[in-house]
N, C-alpha and C. Protein backbone atom coordinates (compact mmCIF):
# COMPACT_ATOMS: atom_id res chain seq x y z
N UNK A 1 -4.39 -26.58 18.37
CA UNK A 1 -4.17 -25.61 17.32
C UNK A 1 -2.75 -25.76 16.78
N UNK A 2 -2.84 -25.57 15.51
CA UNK A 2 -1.47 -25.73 14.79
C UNK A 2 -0.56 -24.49 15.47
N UNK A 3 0.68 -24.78 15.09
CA UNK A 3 1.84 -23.86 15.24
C UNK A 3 2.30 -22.92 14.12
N UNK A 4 1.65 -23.39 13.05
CA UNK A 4 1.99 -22.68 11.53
C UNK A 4 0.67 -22.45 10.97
N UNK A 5 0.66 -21.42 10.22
CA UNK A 5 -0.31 -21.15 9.01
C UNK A 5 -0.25 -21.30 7.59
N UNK A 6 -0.73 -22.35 6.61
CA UNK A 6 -0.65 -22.60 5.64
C UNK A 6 -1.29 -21.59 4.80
N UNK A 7 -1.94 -20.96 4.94
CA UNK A 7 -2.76 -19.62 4.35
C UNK A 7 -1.75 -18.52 4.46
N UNK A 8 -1.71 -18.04 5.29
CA UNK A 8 -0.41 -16.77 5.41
C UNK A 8 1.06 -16.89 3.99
N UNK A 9 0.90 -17.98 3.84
CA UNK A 9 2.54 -18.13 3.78
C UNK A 9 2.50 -17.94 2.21
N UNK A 10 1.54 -17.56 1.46
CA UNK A 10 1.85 -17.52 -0.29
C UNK A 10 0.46 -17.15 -0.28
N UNK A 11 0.43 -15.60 0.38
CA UNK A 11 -0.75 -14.39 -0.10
C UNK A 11 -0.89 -14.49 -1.96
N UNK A 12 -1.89 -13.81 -2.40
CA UNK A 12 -2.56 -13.31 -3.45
C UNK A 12 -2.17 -12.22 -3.98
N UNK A 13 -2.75 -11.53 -2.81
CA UNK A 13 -2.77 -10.01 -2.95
C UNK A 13 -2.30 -9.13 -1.40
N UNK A 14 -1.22 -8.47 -1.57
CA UNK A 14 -0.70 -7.85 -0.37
C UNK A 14 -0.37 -5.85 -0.89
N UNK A 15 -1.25 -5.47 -1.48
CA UNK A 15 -0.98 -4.21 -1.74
C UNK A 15 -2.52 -3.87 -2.41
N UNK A 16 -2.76 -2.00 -1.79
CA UNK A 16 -3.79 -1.96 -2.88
C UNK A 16 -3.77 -0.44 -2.63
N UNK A 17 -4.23 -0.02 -3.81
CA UNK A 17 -4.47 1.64 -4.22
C UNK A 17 -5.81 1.99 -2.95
N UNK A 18 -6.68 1.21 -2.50
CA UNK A 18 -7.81 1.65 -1.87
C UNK A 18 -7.79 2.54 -0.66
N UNK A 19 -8.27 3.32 -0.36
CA UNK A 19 -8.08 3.85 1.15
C UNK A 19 -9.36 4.10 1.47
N UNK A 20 -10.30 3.30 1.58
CA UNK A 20 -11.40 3.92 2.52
C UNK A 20 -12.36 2.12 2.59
N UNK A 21 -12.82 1.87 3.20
CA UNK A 21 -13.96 0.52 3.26
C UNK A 21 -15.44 0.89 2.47
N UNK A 22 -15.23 0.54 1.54
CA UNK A 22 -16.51 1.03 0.39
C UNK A 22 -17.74 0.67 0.48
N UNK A 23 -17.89 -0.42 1.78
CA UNK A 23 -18.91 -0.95 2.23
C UNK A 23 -19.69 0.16 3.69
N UNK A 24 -18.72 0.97 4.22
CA UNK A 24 -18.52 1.92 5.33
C UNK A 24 -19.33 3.15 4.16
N UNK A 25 -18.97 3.57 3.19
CA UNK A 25 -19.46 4.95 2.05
C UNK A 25 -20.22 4.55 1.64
N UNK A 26 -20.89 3.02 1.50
CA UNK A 26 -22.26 2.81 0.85
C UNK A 26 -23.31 2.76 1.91
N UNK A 27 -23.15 2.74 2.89
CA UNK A 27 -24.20 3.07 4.32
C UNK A 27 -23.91 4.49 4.86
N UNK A 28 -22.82 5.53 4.65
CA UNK A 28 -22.91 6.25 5.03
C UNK A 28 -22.12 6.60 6.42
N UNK A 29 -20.88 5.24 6.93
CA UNK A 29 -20.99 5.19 7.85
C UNK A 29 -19.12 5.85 7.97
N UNK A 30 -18.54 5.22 9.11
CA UNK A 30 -16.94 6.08 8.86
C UNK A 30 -16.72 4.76 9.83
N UNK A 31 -15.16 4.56 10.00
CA UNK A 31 -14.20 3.24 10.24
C UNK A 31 -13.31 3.68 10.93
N UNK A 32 -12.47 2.99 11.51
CA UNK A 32 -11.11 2.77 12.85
C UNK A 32 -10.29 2.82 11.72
N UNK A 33 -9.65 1.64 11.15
CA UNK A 33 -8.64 0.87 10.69
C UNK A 33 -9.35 0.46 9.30
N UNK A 34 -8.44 -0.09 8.38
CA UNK A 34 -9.18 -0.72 7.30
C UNK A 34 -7.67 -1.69 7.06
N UNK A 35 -8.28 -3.06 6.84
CA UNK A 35 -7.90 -4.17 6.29
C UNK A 35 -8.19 -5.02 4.64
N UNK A 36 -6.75 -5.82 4.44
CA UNK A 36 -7.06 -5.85 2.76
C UNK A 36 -7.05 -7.19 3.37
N UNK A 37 -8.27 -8.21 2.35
CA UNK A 37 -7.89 -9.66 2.14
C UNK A 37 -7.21 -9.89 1.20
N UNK A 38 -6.44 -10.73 1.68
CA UNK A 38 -5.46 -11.23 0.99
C UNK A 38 -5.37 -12.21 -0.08
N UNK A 39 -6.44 -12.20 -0.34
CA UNK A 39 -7.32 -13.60 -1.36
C UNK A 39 -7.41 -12.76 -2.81
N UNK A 40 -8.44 -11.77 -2.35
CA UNK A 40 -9.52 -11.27 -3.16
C UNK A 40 -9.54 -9.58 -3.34
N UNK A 41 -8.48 -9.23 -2.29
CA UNK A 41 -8.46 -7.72 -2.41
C UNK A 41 -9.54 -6.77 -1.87
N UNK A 42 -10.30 -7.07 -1.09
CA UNK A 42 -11.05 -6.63 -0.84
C UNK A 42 -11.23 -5.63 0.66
N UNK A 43 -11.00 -4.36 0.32
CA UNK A 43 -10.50 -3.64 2.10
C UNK A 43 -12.18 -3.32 3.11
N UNK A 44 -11.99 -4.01 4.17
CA UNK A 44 -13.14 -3.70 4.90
C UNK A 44 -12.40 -3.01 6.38
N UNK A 45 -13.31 -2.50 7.15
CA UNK A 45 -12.88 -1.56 8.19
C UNK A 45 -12.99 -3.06 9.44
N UNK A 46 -11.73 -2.57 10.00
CA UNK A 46 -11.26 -3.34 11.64
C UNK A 46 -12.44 -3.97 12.34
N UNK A 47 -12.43 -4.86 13.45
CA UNK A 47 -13.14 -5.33 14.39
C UNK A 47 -13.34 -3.88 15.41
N UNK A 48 -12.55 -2.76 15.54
CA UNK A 48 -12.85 -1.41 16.47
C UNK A 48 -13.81 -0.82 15.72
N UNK A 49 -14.22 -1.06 14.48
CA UNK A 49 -15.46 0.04 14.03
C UNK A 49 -16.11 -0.14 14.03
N UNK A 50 -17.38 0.15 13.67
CA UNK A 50 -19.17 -0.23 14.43
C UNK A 50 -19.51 -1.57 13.25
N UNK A 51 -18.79 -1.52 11.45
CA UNK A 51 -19.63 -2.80 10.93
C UNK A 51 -18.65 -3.87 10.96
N UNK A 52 -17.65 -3.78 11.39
CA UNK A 52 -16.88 -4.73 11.46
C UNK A 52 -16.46 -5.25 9.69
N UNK A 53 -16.35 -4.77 8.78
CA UNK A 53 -16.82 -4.92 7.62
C UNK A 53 -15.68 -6.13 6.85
N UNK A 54 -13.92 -6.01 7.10
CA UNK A 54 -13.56 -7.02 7.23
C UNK A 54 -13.83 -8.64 7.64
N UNK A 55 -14.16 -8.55 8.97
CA UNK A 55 -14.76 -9.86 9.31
C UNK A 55 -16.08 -10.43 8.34
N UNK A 56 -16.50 -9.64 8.55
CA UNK A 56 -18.04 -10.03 7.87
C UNK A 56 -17.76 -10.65 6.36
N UNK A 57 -16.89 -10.02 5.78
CA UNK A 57 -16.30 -10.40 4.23
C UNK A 57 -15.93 -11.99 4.30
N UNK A 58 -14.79 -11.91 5.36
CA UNK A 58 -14.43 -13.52 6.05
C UNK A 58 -15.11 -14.64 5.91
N UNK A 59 -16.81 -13.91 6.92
CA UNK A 59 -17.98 -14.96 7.20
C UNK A 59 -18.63 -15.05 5.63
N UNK A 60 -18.21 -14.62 4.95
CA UNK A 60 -19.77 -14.19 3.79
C UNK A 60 -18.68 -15.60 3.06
N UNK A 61 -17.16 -14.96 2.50
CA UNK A 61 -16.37 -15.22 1.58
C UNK A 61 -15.58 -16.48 1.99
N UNK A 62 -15.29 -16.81 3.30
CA UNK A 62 -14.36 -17.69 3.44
C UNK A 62 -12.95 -17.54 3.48
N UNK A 63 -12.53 -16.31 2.40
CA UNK A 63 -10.88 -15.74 2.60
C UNK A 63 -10.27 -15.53 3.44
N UNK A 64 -9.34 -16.91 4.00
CA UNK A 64 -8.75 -16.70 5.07
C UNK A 64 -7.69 -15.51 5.58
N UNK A 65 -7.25 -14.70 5.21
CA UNK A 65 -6.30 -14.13 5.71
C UNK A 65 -6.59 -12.16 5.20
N UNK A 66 -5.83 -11.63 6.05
CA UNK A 66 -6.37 -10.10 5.85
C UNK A 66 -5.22 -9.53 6.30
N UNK A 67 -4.58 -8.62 6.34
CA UNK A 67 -3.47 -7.70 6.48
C UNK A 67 -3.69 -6.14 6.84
N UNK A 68 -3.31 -5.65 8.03
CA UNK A 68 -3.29 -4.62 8.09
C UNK A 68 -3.06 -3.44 6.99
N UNK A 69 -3.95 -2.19 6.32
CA UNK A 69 -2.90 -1.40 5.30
C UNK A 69 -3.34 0.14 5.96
N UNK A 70 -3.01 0.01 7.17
CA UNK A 70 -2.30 1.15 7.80
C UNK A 70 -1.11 1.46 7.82
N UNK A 71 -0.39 2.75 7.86
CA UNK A 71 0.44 3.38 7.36
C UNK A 71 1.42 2.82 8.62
N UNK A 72 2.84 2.23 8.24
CA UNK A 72 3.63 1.68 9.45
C UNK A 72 3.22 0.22 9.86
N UNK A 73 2.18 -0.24 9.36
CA UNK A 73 2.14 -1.67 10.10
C UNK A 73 2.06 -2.87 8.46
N UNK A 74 2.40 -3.78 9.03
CA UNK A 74 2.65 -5.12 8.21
C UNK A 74 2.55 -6.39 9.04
N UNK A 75 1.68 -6.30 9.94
CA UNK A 75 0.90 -7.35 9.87
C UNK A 75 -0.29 -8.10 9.05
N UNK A 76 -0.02 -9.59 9.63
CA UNK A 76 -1.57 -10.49 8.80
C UNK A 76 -1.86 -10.90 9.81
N UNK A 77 -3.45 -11.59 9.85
CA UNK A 77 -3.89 -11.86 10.11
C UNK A 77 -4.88 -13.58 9.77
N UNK A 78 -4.97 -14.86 10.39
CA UNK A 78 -5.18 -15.69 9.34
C UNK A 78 -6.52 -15.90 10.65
N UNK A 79 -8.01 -15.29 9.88
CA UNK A 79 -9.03 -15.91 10.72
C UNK A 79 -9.27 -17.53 10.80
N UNK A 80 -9.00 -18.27 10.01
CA UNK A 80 -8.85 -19.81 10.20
C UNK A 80 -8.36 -20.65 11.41
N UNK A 81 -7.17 -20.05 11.27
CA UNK A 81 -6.03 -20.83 12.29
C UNK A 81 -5.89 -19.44 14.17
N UNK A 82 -6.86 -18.34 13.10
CA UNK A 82 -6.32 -17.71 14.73
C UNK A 82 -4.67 -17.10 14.84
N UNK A 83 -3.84 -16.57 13.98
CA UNK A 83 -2.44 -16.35 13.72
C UNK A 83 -2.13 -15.65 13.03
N UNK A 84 -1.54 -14.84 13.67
CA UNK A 84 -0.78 -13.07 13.48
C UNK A 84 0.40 -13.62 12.76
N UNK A 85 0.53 -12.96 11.66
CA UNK A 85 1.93 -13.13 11.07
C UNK A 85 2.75 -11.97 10.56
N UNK A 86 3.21 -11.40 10.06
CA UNK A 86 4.08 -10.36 8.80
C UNK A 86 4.24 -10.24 7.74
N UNK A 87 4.14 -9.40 7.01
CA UNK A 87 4.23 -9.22 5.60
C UNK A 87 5.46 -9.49 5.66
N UNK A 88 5.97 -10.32 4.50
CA UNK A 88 7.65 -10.54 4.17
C UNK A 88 7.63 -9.08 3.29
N UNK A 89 9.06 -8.53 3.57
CA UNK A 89 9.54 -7.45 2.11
C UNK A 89 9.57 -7.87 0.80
N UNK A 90 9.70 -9.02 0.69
CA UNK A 90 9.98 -9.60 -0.78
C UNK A 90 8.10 -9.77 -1.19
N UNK A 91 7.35 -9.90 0.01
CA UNK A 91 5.78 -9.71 -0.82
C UNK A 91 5.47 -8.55 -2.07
């Protein structure tokens, strides 16, 4: 496994007005955490909630990378390579 992530390093999209996993309100269902991809913008709920709705976006879409947008955290995430990284401030 590499030591670096080429995906992480020049995000898309690292901010978004959304607060809820819209895929979680169209089943009716409720979420842990919710994550933005960083590709495509798209927020799905954590690997702790019952649809996993992030990941699944991953498997469907291919968009490697996703970012925490919980309140206090700035981490990423790059499902490709397997590698936790940080939002830079200048993102």
């Amino acid at each position: 496994m590499a030591n670096r992530c080429i995906h992480l390093a020049h995000p898309k999209i690292t901010d978004t007005e959304t607060n809820v996993c819209e895929d979680c309100i169209k089943t009716g269902d409720s979420w842990v955490h919710l994550r933005l991809c960083m590709e495509c913008g798209h927020v799905g709920c954590c690997d702790s909630s019952k649809n996993r709705h992030a990941t699944k976006h991953f498997h469907s879409s291919k968009h490697p990378t996703i970012r925490s947008i919980e309140p206090g955290e700035s981490w990423t995430w790059c499902y490709v390579d397997e590698l936790m990284g940080q939002l830079s401030q200048a993102s």
